[in-house]
Protein backbone atom coordinates (compact mmCIF):
# COMPACT_ATOMS: atom_id res chain seq x y z
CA UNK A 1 0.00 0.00 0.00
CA UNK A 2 1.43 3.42 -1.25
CA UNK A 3 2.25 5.95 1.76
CA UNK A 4 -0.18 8.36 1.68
CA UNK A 5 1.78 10.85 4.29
CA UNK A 6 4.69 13.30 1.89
CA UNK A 7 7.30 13.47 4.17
CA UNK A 8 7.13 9.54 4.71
CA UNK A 9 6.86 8.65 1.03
CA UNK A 10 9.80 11.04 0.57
CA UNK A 11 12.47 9.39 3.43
CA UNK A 12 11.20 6.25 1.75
CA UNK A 13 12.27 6.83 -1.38
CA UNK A 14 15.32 8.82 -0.39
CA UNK A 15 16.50 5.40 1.53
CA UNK A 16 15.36 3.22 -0.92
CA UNK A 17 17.65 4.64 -3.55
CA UNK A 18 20.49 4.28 -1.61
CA UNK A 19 20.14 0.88 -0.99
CA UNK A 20 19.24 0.35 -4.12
CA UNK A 21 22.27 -1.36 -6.26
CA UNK A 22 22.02 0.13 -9.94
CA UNK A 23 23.04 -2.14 -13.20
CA UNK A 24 26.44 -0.64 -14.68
CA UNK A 25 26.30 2.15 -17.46
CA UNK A 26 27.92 1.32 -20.52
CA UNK A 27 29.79 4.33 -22.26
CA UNK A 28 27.71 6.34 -24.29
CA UNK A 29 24.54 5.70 -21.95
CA UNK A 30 22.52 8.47 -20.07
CA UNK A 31 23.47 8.76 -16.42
CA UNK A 32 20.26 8.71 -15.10
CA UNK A 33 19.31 5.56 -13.26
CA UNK A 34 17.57 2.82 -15.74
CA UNK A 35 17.70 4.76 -18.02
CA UNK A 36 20.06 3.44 -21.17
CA UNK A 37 19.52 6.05 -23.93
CA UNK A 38 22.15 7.33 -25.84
CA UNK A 39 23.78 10.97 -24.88
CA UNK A 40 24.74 13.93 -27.29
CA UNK A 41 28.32 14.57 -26.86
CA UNK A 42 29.25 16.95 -24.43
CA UNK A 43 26.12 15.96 -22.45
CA UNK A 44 25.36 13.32 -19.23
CA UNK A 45 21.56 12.81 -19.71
CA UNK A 46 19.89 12.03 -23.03
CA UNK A 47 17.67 14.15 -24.62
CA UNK A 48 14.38 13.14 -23.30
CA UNK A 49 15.83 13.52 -19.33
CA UNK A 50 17.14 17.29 -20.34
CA UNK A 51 13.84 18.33 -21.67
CA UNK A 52 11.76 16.40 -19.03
CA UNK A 53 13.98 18.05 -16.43
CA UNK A 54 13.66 21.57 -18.07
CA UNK A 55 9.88 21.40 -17.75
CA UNK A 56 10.59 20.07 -14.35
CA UNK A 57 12.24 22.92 -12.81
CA UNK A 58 10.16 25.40 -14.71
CA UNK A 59 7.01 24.42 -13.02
CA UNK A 60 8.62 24.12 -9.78
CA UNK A 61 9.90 27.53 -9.82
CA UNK A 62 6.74 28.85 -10.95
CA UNK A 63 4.59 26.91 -8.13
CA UNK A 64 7.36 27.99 -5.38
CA UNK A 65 7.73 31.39 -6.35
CA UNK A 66 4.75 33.73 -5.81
CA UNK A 67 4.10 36.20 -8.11
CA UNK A 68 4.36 39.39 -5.53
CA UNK A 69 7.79 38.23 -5.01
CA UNK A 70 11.21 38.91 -6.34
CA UNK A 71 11.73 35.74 -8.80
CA UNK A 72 15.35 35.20 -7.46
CA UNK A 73 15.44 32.52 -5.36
CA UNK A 74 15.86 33.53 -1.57
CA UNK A 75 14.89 37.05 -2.45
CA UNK A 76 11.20 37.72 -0.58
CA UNK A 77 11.31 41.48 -1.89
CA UNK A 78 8.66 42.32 -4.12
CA UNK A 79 9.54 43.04 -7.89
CA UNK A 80 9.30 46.34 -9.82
CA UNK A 81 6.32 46.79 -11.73
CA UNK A 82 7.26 45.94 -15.49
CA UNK A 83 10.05 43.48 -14.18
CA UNK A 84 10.43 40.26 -12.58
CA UNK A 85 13.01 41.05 -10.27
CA UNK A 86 13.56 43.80 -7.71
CA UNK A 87 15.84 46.19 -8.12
CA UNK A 88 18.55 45.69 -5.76
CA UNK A 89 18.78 42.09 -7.82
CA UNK A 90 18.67 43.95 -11.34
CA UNK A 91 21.47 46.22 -10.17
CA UNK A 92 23.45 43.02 -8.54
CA UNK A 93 23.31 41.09 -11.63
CA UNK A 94 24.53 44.62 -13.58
CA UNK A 95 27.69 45.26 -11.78
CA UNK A 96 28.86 41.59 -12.19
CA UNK A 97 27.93 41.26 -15.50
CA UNK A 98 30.15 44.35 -16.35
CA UNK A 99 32.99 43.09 -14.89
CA UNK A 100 36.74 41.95 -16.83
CA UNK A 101 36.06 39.12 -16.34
CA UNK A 102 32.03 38.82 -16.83
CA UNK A 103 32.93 40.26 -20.47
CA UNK A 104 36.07 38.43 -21.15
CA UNK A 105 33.77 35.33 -21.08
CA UNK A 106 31.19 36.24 -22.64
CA UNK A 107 33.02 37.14 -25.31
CA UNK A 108 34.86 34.38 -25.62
CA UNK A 109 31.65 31.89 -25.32
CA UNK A 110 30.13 34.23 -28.21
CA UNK A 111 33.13 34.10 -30.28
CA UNK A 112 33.07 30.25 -29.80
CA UNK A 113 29.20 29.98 -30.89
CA UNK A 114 29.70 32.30 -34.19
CA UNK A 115 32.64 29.70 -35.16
CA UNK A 116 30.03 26.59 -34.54
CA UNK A 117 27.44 28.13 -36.54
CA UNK A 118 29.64 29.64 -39.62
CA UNK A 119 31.12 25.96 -40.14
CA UNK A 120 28.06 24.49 -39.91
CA UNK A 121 26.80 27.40 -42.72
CA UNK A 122 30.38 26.25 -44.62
CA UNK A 123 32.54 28.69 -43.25
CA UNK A 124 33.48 30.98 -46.47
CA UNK A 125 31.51 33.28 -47.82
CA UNK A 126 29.02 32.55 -50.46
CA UNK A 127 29.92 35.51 -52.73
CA UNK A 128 33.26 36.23 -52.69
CA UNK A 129 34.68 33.06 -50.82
CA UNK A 130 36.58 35.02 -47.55
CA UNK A 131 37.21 32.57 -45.12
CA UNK A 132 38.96 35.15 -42.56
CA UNK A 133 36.61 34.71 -39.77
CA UNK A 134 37.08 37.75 -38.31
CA UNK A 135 35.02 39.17 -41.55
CA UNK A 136 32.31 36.85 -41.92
CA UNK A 137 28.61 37.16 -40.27
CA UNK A 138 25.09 34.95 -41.18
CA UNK A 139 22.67 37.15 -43.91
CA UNK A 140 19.20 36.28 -44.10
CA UNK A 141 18.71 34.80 -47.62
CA UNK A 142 15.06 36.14 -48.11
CA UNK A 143 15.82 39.00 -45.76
CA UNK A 144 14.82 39.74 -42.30
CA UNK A 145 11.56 38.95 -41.94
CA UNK A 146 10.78 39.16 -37.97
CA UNK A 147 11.84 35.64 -36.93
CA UNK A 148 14.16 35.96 -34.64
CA UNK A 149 17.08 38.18 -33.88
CA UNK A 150 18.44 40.31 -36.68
CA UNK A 151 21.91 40.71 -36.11
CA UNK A 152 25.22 39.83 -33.93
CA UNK A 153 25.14 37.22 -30.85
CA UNK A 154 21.44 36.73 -30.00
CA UNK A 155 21.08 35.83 -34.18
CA UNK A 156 24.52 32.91 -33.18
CA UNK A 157 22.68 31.73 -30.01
CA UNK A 158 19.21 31.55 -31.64
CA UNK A 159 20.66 29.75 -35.05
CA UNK A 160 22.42 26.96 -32.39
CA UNK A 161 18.83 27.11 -30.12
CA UNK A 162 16.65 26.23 -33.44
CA UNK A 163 19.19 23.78 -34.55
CA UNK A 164 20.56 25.90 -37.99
CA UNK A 165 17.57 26.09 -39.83
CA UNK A 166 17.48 27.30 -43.47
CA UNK A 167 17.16 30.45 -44.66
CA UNK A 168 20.50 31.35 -43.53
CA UNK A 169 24.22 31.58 -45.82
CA UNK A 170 27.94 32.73 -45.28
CA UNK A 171 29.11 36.64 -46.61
CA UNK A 172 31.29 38.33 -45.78
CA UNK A 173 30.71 42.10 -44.06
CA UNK A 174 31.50 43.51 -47.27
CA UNK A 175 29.06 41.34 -49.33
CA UNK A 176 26.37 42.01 -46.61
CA UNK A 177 26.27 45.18 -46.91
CA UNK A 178 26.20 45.97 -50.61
CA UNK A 179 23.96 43.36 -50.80
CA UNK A 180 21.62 44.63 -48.35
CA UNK A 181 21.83 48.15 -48.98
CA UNK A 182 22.26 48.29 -53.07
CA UNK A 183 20.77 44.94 -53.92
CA UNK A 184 23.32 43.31 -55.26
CA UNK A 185 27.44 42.43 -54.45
CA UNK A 186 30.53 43.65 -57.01
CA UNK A 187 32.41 40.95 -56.15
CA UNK A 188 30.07 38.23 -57.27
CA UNK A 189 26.67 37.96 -59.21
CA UNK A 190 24.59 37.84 -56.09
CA UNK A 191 21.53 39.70 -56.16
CA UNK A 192 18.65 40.44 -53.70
CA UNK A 193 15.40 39.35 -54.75
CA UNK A 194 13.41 40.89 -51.82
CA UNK A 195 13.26 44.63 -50.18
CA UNK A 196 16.53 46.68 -50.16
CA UNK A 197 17.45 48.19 -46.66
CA UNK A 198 15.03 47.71 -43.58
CA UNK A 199 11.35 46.54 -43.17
CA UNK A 200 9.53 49.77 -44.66
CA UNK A 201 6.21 50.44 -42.63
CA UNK A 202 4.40 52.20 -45.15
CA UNK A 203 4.41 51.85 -49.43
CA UNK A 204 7.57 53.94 -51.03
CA UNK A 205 7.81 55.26 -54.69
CA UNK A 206 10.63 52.78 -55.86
CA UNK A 207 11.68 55.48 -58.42
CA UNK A 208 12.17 57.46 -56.18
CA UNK A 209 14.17 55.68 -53.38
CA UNK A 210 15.98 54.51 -56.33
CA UNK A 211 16.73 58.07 -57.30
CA UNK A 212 17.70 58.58 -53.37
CA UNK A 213 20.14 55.50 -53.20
CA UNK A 214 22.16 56.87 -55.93
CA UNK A 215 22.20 60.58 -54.76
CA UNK A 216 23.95 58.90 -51.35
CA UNK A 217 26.18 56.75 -53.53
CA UNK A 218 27.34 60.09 -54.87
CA UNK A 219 27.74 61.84 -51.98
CA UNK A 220 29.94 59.06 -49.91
CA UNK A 221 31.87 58.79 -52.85
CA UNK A 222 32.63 62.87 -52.74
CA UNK A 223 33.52 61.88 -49.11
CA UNK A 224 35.81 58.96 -49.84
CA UNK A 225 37.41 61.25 -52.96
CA UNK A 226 38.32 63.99 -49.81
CA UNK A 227 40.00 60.98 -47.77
CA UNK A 228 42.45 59.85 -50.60
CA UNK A 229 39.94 58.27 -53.48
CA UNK A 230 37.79 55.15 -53.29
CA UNK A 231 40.41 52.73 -52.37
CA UNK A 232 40.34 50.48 -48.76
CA UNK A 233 43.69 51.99 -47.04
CA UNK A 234 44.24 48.08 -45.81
CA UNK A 235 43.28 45.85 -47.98
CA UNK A 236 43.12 47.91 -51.52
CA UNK A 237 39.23 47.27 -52.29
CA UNK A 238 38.04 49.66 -55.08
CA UNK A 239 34.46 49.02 -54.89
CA UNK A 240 32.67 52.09 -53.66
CA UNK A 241 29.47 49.94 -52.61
CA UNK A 242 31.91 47.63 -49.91
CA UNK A 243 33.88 51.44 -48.77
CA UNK A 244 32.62 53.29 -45.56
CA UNK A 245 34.35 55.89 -43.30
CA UNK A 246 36.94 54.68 -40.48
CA UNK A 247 37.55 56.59 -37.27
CA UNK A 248 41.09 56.25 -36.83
CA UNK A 249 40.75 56.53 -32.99
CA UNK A 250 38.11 53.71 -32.83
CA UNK A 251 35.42 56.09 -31.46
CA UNK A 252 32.81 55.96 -33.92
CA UNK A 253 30.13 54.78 -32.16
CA UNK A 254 30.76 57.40 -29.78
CA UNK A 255 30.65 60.11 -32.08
CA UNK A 256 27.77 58.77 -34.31
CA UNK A 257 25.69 58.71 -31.29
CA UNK A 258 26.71 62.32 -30.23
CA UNK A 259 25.62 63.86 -33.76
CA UNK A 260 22.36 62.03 -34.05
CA UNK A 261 21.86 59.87 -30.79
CA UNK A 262 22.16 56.70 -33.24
CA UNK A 263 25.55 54.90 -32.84
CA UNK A 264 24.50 53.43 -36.29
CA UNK A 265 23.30 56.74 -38.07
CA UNK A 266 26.12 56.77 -40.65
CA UNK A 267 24.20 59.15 -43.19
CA UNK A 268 24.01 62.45 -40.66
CA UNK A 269 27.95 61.32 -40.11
CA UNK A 270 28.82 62.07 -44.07
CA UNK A 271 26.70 65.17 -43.74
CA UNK A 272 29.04 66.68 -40.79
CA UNK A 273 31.91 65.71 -42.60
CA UNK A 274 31.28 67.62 -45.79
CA UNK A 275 29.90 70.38 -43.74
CA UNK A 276 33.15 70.48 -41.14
CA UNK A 277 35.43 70.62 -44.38
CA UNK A 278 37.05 67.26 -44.17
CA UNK A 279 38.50 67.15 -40.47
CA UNK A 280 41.71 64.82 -39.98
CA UNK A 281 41.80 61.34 -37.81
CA UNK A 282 39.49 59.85 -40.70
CA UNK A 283 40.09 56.83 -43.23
CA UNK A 284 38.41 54.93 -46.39
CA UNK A 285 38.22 51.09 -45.18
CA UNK A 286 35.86 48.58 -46.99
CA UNK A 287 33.34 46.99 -44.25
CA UNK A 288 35.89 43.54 -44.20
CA UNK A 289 38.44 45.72 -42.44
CA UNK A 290 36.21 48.09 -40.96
CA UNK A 291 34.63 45.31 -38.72
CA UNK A 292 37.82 43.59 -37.76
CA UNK A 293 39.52 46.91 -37.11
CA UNK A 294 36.47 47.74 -34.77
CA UNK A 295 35.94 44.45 -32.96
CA UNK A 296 39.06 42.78 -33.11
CA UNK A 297 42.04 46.01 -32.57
CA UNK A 298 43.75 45.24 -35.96
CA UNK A 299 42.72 44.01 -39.61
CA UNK A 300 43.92 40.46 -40.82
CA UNK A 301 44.82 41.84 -43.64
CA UNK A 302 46.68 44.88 -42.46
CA UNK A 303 48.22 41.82 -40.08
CA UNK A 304 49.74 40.08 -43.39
CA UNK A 305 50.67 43.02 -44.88
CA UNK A 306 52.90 44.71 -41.88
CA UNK A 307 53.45 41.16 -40.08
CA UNK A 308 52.15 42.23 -36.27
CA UNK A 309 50.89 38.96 -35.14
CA UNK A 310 48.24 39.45 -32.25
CA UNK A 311 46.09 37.04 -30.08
CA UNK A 312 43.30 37.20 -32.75
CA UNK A 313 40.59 34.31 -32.78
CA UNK A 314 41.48 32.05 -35.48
């Protein structure tokens, strides 16, 4: 007859199991007692005991946790409206999570998902076939519809999460861009089939925006002609679609964000520069170098070129 008391069912089982003498695993085999599935590698349970013991814990946190309560466990202060947590707990997790160290591992972890998912995309880029990693990112091959992330580590982690679906190729930062913001790549005969630029809310005149795209191509290229001529100063690329504007000090964001309070407005950023007569501490890069310059402290191939070998990620 079952024990109907908890706490007597629960020292039952609890001294049952270590009595209990369990068969031998066999390599390969989840850990979990009688159970002899097969594991993933890098894992100790099989598949079905990881999702059985996600749902698991979700449903115990939610019954344990009340929902006028701080959802950190041991935390009985009650959240802030809008949030889960409270925020003594919000500003906790903060000031560890912008530690040295807290970044130094997250970047490392990131840097190690956006290698896992570029091999398993091939690695090289589908255009012009760059295989530097430090100049490769994932392009949406019918564009960005609104399915998850759009750009940089949350787009890595959620490609890994949904187990690389399709959709989803190898370019290069170069080929991105022209791609995505002319509608098709110089280096290759790629071509975009779907809207040019971002989601537009409301109908445009295509002759027009047309018209628009090539009064801008113009204009950078009066900007790149002030800056010593259309020409990467790294890597040599002559295509004026790949070319963009390099803050030599590596403040750009910074400085963006001061003119228009957009790190990523780069049109209001030409405008100042025509209109501030060409200042100094300015270069022509192509996006390649651009990227790697910005993220990485030095250009692969500025690395080849002037031999100044740095801890780069491989």
């Amino acid at each position: 007859m079952p024990l109907k008391d908890p706490d007597k069912r629960r020292r039952y089982n609890r001294n049952y199991r270590k009595t209990y003498v369990y068969p031998e695993k066999k390599p390969g085999e989840c850990s979990r007692p009688d159970c002899h599935n097969l594991v993933e590698e890098g894992f100790k349970w099989c598949t079905h005991h990881r999702e059985y013991m996600k749902e698991y814990h979700k449903k115990d946190r939610a019954l344990k946790k009340s929902p006028n309560k701080c959802s950190n466990t041991d935390c009985p202060s009650p959240p802030t409206p809008g949030y889960k947590t409270c925020e003594k707990c919000r500003t906790k997790r903060n000031e560890v999570g912008k530690t040295d160290e807290a970044r130094s591992h997250r970047r490392n972890r990131n840097h190690e998902i956006k290698e896992e998912v570029l091999k398993v995309y091939g690695a090289k880029c589908a255009c012009c076939g760059e295989s530097h990693i430090q100049f490769l990112s994932i392009d949406h091959v019918e564009g960005f519809n609104g399915i998850g992330p759009r750009r940089g580590a949350d787009l890595y982690r959620w490609l890994k999460k949904k187990n690389y679906p399709e959709g989803f190729r190898v370019l290069c930062m170069s080929c991105n861009f022209a791609l995505g913001h002319h509608g098709y790549c110089p280096h290759g005969t790629l071509t975009s089939h779907h809207q040019i630029g971002r989601p537009r809310i409301h109908p445009i005149n295509q002759k027009r925006s047309d018209s628009k795209r090539a009064y801008w191509l113009q204009y950078k290229l009066g900007v790149f002609t002030a800056y010593g001529g259309p020409v990467c100063a790294c890597c040599g690329e002559t295509h004026v679609e790949c070319l963009s504007i390099d803050h030599i000090n590596n403040d750009g964001a910074a400085h963006r964000k001061a003119l228009s309070g957009n790190a990523r407005d780069a049109r209001n950023f030409y405008i100042w520069l025509r209109a501030n007569g060409y200042p100094p501490g300015f270069q022509v890069l192509c996006m390649n170098c651009n990227f790697a310059r910005g993220h990485f402290g030095v250009c692969p191939q500025d690395r080849r070129r002037t031999k100044v070998f740095l801890d780069l990620p491989t």
